[in-house]
PDB file of N, CA and C in Angstrom:
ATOM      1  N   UNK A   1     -12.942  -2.880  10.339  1.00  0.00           N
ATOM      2  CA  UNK A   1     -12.895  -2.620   8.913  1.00  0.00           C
ATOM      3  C   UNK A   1     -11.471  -2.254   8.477  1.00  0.00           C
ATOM      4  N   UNK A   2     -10.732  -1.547   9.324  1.00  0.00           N
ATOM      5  CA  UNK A   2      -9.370  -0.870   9.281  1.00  0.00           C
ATOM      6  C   UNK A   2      -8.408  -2.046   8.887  1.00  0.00           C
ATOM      7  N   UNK A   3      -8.430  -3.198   9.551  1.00  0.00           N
ATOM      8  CA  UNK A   3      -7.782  -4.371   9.020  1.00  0.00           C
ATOM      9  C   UNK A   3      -8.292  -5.335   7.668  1.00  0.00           C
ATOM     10  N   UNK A   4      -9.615  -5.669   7.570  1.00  0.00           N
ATOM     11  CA  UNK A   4     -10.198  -5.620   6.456  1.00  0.00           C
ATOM     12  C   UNK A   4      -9.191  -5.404   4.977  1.00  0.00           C
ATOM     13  N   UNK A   5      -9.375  -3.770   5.529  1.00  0.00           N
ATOM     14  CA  UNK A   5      -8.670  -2.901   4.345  1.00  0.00           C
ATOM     15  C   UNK A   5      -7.157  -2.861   3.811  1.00  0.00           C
ATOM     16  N   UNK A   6      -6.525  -3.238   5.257  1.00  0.00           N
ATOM     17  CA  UNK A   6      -4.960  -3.169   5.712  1.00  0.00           C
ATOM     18  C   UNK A   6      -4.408  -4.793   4.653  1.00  0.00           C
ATOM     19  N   UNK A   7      -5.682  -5.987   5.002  1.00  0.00           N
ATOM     20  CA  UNK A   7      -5.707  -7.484   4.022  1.00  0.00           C
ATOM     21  C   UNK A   7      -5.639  -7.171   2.970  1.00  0.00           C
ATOM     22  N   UNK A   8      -6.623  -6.093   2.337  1.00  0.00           N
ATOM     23  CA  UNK A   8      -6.720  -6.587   0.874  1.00  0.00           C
ATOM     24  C   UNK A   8      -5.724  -5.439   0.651  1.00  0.00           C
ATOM     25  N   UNK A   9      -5.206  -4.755   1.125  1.00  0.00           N
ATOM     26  CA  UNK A   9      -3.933  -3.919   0.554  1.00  0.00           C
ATOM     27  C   UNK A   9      -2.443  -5.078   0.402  1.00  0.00           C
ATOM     28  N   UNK A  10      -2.639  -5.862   0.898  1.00  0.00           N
ATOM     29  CA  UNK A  10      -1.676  -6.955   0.828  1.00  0.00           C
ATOM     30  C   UNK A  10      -1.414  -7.721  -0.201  1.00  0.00           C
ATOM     31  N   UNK A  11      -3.035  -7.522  -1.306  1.00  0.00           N
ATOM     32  CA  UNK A  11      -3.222  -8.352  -2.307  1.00  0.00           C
ATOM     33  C   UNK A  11      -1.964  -7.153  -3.745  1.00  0.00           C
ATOM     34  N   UNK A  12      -2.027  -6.651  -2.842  1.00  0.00           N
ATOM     35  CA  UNK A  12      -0.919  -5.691  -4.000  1.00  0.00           C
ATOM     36  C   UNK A  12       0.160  -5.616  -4.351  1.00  0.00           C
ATOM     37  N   UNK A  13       0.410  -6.187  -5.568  1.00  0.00           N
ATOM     38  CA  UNK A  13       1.898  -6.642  -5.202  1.00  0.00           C
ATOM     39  C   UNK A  13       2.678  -5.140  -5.925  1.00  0.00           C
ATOM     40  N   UNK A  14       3.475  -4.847  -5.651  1.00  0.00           N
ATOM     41  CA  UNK A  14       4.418  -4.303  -6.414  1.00  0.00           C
ATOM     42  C   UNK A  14       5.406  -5.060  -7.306  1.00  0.00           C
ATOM     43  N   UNK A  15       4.328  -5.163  -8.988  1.00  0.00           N
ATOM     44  CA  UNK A  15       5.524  -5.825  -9.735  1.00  0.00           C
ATOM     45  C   UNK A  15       6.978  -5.650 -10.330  1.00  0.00           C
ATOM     46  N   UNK A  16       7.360  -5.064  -9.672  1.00  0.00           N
ATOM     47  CA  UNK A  16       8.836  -5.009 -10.124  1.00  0.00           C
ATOM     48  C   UNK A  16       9.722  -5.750  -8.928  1.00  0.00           C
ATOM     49  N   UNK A  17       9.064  -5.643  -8.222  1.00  0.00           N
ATOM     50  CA  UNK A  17      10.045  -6.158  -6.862  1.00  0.00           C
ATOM     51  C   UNK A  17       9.443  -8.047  -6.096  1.00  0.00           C
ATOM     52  N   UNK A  18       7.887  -8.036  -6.234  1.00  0.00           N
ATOM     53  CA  UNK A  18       7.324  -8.872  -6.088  1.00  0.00           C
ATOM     54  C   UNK A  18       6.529  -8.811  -4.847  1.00  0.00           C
ATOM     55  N   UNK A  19       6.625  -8.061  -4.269  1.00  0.00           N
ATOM     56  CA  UNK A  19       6.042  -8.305  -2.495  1.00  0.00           C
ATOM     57  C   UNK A  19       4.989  -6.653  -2.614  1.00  0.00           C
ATOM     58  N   UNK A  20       4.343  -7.714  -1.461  1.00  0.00           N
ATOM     59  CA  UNK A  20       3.433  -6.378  -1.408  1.00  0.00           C
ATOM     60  C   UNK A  20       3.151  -5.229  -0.951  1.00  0.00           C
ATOM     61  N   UNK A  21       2.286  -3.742  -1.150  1.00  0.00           N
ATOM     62  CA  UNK A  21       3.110  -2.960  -0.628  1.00  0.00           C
ATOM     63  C   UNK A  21       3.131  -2.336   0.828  1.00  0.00           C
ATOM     64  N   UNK A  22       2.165  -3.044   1.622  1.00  0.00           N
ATOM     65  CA  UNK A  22       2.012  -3.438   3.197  1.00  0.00           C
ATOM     66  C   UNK A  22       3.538  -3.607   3.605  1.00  0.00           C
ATOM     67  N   UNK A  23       3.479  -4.602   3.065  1.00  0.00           N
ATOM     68  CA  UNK A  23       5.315  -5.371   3.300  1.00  0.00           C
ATOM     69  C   UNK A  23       6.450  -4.613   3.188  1.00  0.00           C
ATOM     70  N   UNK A  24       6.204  -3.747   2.048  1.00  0.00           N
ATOM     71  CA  UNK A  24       7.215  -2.922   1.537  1.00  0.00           C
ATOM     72  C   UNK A  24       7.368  -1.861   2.359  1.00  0.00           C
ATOM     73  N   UNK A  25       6.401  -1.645   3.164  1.00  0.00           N
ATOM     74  CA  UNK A  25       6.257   0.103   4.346  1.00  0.00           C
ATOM     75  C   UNK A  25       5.514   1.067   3.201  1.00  0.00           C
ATOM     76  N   UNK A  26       5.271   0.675   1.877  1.00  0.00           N
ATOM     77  CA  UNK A  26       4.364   1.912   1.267  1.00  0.00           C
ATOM     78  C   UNK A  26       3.274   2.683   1.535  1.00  0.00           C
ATOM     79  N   UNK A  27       2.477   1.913   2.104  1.00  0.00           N
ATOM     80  CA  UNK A  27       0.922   2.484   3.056  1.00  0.00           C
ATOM     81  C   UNK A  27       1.514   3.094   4.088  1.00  0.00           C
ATOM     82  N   UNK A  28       1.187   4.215   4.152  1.00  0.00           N
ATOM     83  CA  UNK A  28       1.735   5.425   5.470  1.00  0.00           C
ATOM     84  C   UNK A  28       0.705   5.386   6.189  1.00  0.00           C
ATOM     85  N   UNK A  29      -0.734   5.961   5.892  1.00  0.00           N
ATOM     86  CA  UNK A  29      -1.471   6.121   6.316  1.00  0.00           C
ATOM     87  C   UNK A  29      -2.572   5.372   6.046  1.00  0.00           C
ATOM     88  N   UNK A  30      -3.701   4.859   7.107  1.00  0.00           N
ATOM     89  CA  UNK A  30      -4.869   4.075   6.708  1.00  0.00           C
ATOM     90  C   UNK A  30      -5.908   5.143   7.306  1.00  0.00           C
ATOM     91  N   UNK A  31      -7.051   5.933   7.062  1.00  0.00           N
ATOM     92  CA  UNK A  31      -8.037   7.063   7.798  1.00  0.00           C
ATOM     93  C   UNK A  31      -9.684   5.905   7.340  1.00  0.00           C
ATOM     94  N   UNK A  32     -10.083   4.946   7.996  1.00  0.00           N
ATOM     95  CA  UNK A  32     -11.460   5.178   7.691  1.00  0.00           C
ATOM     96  C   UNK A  32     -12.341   6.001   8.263  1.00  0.00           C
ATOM     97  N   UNK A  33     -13.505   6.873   7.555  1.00  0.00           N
ATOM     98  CA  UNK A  33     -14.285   7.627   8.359  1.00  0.00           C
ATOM     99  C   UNK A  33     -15.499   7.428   7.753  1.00  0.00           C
ATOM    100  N   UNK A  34     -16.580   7.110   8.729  1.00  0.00           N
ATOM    101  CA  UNK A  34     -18.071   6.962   8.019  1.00  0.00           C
ATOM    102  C   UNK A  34     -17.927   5.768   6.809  1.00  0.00           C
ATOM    103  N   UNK A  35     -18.470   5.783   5.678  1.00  0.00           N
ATOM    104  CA  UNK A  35     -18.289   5.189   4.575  1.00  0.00           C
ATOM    105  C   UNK A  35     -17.223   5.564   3.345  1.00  0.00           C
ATOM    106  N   UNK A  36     -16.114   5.966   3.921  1.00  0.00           N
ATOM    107  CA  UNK A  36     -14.701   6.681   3.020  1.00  0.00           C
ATOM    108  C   UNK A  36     -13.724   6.164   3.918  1.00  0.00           C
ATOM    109  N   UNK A  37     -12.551   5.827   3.105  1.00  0.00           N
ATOM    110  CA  UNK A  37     -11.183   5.282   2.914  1.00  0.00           C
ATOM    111  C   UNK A  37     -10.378   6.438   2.369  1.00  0.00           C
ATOM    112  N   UNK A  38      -9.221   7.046   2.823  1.00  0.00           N
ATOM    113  CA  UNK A  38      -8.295   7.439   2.768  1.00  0.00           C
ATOM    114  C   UNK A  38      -6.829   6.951   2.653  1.00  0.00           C
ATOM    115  N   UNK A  39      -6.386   6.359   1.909  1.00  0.00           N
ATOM    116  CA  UNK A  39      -5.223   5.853   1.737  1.00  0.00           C
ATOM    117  C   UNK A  39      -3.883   6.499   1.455  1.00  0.00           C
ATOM    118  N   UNK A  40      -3.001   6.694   2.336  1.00  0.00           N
ATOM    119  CA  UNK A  40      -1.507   7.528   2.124  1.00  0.00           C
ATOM    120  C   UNK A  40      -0.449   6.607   1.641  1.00  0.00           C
ATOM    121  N   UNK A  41      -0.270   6.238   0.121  1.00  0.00           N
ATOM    122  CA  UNK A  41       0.681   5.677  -0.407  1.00  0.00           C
ATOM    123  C   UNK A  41       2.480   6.438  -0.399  1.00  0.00           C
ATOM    124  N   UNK A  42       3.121   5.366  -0.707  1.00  0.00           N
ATOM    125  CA  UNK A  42       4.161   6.054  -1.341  1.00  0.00           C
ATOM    126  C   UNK A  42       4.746   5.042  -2.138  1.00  0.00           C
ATOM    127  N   UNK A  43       5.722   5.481  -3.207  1.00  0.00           N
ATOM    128  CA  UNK A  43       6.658   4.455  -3.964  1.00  0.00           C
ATOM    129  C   UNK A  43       7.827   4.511  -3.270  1.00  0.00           C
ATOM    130  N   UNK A  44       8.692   3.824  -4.155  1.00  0.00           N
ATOM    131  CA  UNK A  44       9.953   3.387  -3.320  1.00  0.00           C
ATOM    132  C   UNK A  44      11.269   4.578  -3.792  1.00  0.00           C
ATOM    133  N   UNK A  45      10.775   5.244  -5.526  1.00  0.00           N
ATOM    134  CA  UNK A  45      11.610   6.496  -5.631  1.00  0.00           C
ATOM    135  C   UNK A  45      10.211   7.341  -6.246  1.00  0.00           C
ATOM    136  N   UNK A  46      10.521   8.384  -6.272  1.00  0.00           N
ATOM    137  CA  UNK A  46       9.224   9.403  -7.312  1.00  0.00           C
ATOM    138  C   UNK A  46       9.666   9.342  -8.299  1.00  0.00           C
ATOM    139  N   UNK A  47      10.527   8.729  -9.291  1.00  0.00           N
ATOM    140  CA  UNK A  47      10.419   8.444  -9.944  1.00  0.00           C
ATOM    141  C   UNK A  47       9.716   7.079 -10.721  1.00  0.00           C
ATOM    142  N   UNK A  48       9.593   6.385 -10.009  1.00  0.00           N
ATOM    143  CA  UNK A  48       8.622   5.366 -10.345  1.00  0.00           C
ATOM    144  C   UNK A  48       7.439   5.293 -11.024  1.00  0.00           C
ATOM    145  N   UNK A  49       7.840   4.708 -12.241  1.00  0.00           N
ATOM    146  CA  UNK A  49       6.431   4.286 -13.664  1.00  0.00           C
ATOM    147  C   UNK A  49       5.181   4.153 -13.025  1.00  0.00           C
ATOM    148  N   UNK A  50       5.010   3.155 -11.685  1.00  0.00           N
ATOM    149  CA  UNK A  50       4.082   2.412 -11.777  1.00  0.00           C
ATOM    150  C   UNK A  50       3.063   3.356 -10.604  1.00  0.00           C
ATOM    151  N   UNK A  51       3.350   3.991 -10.332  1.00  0.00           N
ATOM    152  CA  UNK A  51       2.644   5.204  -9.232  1.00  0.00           C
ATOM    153  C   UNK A  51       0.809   4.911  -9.464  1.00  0.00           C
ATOM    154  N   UNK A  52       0.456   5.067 -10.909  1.00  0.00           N
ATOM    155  CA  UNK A  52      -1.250   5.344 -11.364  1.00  0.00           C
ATOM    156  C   UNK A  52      -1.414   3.926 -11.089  1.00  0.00           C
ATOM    157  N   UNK A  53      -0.227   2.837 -11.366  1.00  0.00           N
ATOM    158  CA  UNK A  53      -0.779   1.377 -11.455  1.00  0.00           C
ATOM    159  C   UNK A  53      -1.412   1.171  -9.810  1.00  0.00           C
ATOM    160  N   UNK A  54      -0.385   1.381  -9.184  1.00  0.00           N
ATOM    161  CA  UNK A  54      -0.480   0.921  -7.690  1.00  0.00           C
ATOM    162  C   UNK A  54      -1.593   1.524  -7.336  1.00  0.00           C
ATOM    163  N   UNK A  55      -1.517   2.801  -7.365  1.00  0.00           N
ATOM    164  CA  UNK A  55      -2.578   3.157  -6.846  1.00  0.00           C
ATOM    165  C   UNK A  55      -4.261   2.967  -7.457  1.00  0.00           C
ATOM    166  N   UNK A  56      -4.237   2.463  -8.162  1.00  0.00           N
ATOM    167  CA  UNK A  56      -5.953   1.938  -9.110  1.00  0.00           C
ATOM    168  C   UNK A  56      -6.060   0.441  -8.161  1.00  0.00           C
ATOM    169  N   UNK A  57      -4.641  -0.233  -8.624  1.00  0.00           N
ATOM    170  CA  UNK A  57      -5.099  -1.520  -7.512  1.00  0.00           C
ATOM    171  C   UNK A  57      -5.522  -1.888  -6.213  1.00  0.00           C
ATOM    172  N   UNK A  58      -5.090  -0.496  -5.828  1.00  0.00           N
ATOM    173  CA  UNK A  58      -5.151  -0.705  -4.040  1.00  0.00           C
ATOM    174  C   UNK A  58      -6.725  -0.258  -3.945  1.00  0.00           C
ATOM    175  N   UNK A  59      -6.984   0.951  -4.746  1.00  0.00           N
ATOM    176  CA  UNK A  59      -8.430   1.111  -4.702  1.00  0.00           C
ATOM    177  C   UNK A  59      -9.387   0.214  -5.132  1.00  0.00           C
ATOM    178  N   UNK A  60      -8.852  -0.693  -6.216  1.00  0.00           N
ATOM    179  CA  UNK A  60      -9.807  -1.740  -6.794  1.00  0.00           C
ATOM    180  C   UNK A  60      -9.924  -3.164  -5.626  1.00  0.00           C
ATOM    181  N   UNK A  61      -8.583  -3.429  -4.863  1.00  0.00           N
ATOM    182  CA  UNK A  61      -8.536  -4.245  -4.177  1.00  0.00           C
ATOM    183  C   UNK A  61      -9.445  -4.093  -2.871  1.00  0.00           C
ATOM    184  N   UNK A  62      -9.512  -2.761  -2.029  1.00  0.00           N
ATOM    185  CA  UNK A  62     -10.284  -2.384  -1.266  1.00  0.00           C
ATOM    186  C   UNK A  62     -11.760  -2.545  -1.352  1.00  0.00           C
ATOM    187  N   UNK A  63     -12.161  -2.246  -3.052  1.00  0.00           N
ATOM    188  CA  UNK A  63     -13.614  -2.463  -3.233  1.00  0.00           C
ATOM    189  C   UNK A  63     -13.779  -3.814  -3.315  1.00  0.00           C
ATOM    190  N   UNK A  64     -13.331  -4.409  -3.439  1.00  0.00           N
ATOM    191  CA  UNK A  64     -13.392  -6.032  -3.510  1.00  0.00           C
ATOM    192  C   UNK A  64     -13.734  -7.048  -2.238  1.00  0.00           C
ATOM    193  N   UNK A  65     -12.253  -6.038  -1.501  1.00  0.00           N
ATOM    194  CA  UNK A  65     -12.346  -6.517  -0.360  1.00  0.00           C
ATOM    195  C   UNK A  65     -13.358  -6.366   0.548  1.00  0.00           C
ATOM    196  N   UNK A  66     -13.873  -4.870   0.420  1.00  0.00           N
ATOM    197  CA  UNK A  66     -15.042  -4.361   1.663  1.00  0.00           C
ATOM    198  C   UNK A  66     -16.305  -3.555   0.732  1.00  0.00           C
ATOM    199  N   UNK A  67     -17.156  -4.435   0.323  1.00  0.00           N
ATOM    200  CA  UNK A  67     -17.823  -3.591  -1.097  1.00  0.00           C
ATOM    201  C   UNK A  67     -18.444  -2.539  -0.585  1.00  0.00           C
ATOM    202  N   UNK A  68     -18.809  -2.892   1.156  1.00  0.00           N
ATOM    203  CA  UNK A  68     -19.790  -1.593   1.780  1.00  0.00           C
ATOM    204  C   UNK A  68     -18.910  -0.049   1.509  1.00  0.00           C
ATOM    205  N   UNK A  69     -17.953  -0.401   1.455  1.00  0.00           N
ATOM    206  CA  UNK A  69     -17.484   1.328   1.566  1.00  0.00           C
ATOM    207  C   UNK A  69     -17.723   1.934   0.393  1.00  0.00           C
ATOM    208  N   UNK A  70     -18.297   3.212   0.602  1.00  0.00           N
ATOM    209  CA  UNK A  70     -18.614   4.312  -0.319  1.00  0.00           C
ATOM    210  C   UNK A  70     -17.046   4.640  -1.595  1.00  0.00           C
ATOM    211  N   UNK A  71     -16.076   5.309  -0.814  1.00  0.00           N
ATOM    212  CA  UNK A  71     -15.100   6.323  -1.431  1.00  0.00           C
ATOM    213  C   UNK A  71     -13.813   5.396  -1.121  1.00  0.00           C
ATOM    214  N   UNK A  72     -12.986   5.673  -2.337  1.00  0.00           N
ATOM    215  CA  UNK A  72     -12.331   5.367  -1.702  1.00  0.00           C
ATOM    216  C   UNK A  72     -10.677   5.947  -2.333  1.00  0.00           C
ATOM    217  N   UNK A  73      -9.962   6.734  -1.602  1.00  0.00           N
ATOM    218  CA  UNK A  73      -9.438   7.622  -1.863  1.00  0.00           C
ATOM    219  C   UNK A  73      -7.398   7.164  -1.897  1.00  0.00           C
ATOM    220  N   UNK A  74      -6.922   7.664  -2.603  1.00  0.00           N
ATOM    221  CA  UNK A  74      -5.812   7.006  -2.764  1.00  0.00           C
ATOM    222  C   UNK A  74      -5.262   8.456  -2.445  1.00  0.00           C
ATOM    223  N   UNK A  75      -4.074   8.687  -2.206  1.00  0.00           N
ATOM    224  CA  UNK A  75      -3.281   9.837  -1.973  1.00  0.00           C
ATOM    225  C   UNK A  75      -1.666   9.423  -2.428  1.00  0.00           C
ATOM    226  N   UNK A  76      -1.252   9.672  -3.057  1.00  0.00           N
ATOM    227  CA  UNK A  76       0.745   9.749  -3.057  1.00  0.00           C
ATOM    228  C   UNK A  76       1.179  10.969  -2.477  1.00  0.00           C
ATOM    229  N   UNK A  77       2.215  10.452  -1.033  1.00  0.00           N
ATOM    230  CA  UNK A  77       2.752  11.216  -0.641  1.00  0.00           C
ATOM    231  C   UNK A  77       4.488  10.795  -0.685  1.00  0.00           C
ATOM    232  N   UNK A  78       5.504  11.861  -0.415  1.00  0.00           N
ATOM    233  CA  UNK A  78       6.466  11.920  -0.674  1.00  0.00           C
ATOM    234  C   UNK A  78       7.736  12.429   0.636  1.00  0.00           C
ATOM    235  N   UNK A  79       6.789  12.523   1.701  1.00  0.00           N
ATOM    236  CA  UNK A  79       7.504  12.904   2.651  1.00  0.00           C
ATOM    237  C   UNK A  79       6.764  12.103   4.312  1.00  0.00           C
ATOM    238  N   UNK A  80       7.781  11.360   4.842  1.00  0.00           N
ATOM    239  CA  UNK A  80       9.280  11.024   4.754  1.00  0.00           C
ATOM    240  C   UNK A  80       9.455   9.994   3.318  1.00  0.00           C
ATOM    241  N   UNK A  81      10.751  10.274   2.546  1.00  0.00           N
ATOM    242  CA  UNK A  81      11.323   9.222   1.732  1.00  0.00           C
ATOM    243  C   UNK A  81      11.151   8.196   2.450  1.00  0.00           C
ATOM    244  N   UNK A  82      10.555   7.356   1.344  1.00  0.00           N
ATOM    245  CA  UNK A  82      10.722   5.776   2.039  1.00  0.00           C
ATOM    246  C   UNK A  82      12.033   5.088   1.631  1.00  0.00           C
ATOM    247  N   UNK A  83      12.156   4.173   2.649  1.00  0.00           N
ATOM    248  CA  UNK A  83      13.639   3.882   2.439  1.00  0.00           C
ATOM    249  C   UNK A  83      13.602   1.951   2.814  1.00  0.00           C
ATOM    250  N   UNK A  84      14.716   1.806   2.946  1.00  0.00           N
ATOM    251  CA  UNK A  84      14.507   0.049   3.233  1.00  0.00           C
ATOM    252  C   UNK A  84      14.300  -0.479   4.542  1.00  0.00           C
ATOM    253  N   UNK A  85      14.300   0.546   5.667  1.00  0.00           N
ATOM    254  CA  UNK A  85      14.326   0.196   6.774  1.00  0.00           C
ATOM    255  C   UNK A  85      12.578   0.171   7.372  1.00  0.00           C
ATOM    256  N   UNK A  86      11.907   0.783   5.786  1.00  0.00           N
ATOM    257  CA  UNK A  86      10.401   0.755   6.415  1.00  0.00           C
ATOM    258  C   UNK A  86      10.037  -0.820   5.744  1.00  0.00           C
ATOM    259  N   UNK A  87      10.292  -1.423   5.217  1.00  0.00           N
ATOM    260  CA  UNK A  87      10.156  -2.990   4.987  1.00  0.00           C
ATOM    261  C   UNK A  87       9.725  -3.948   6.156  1.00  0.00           C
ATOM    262  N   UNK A  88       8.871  -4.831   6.079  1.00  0.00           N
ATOM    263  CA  UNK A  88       8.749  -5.623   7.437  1.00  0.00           C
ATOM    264  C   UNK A  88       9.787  -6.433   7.356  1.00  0.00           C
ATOM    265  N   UNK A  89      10.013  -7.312   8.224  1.00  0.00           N
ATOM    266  CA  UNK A  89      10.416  -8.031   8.466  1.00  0.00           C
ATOM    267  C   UNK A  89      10.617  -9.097   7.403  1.00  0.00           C
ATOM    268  N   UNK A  90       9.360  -9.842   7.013  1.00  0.00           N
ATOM    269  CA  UNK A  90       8.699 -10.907   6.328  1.00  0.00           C
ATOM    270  C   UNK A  90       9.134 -10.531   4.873  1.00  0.00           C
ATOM    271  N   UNK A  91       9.309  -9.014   4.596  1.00  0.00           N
ATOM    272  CA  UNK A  91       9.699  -8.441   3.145  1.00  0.00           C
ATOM    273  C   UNK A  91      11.075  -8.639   2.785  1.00  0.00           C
ATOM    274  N   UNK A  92      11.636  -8.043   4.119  1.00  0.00           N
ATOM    275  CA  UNK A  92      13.359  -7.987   3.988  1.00  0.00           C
ATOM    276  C   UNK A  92      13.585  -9.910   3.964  1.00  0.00           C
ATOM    277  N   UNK A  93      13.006 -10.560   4.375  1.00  0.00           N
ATOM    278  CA  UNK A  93      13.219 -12.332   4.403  1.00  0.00           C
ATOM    279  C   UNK A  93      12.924 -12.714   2.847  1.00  0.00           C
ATOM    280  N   UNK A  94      11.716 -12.382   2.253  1.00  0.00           N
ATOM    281  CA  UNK A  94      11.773 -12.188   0.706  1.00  0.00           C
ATOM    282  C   UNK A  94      12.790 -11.406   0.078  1.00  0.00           C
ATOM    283  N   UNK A  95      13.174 -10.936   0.294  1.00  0.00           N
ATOM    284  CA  UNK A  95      14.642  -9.626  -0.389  1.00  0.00           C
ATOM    285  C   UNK A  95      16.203 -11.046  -0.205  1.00  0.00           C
ATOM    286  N   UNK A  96      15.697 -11.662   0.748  1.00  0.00           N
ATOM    287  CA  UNK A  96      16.979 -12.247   1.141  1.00  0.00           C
ATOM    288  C   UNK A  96      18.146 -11.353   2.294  1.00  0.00           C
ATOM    289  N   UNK A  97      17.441 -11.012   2.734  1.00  0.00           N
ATOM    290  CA  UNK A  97      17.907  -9.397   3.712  1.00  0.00           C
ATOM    291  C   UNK A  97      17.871 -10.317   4.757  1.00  0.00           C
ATOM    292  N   UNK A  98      18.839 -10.168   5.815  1.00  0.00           N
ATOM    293  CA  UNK A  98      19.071 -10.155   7.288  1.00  0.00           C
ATOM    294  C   UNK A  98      17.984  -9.187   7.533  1.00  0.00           C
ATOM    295  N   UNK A  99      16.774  -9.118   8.493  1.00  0.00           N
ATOM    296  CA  UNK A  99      16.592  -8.649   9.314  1.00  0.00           C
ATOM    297  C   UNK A  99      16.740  -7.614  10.867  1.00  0.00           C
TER     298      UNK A  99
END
């Protein structure tokens, strides 16, 4: 189910940048337990507009993706700063980034 969830978090894009936020290193944490989802987001500054956006989608995308799950819980956290080096690979190749 853990991957399931990890897919349809992929369907998320972060629109300002374009890629999603799997890609981006934003998902810190994935916890399924029983019928609940725990999700540990982050943005790319705390200052960032789109914080309520991202996080409604990832929860809406999850129910989509896996309708059995009960809860499903979004969290913004802020520590460690995310930075560019948490990017995959495949993200920094979209960025136009050397790897």
């Amino acid at each position: 189910m853990e991957e399931r969830i990890r897919e349809a978090l992929r369907e998320v894009m972060d629109p300002e940048i374009g890629i999603n936020i799997v890609d981006l290193g934003l998902v810190y944490n994935l916890d399924v337990r029983d019928n609940a989802v725990h999700i540990q987001l982050t943005m790319t500054t705390q200052a960032c507009p789109l914080h309520e956006y991202i996080a409604e989608s990832a929860r809406a995308a999850v129910r989509r993706a896996v309708p059995e799950v009960g809860e499903v819980d979004v969290e913004m956290v802020w520590d460690p700063p995310w930075n560019p080096a948490m990017m995959s690979a495949e993200a920094k190749r979209q960025m136009g980034w050397n790897s």
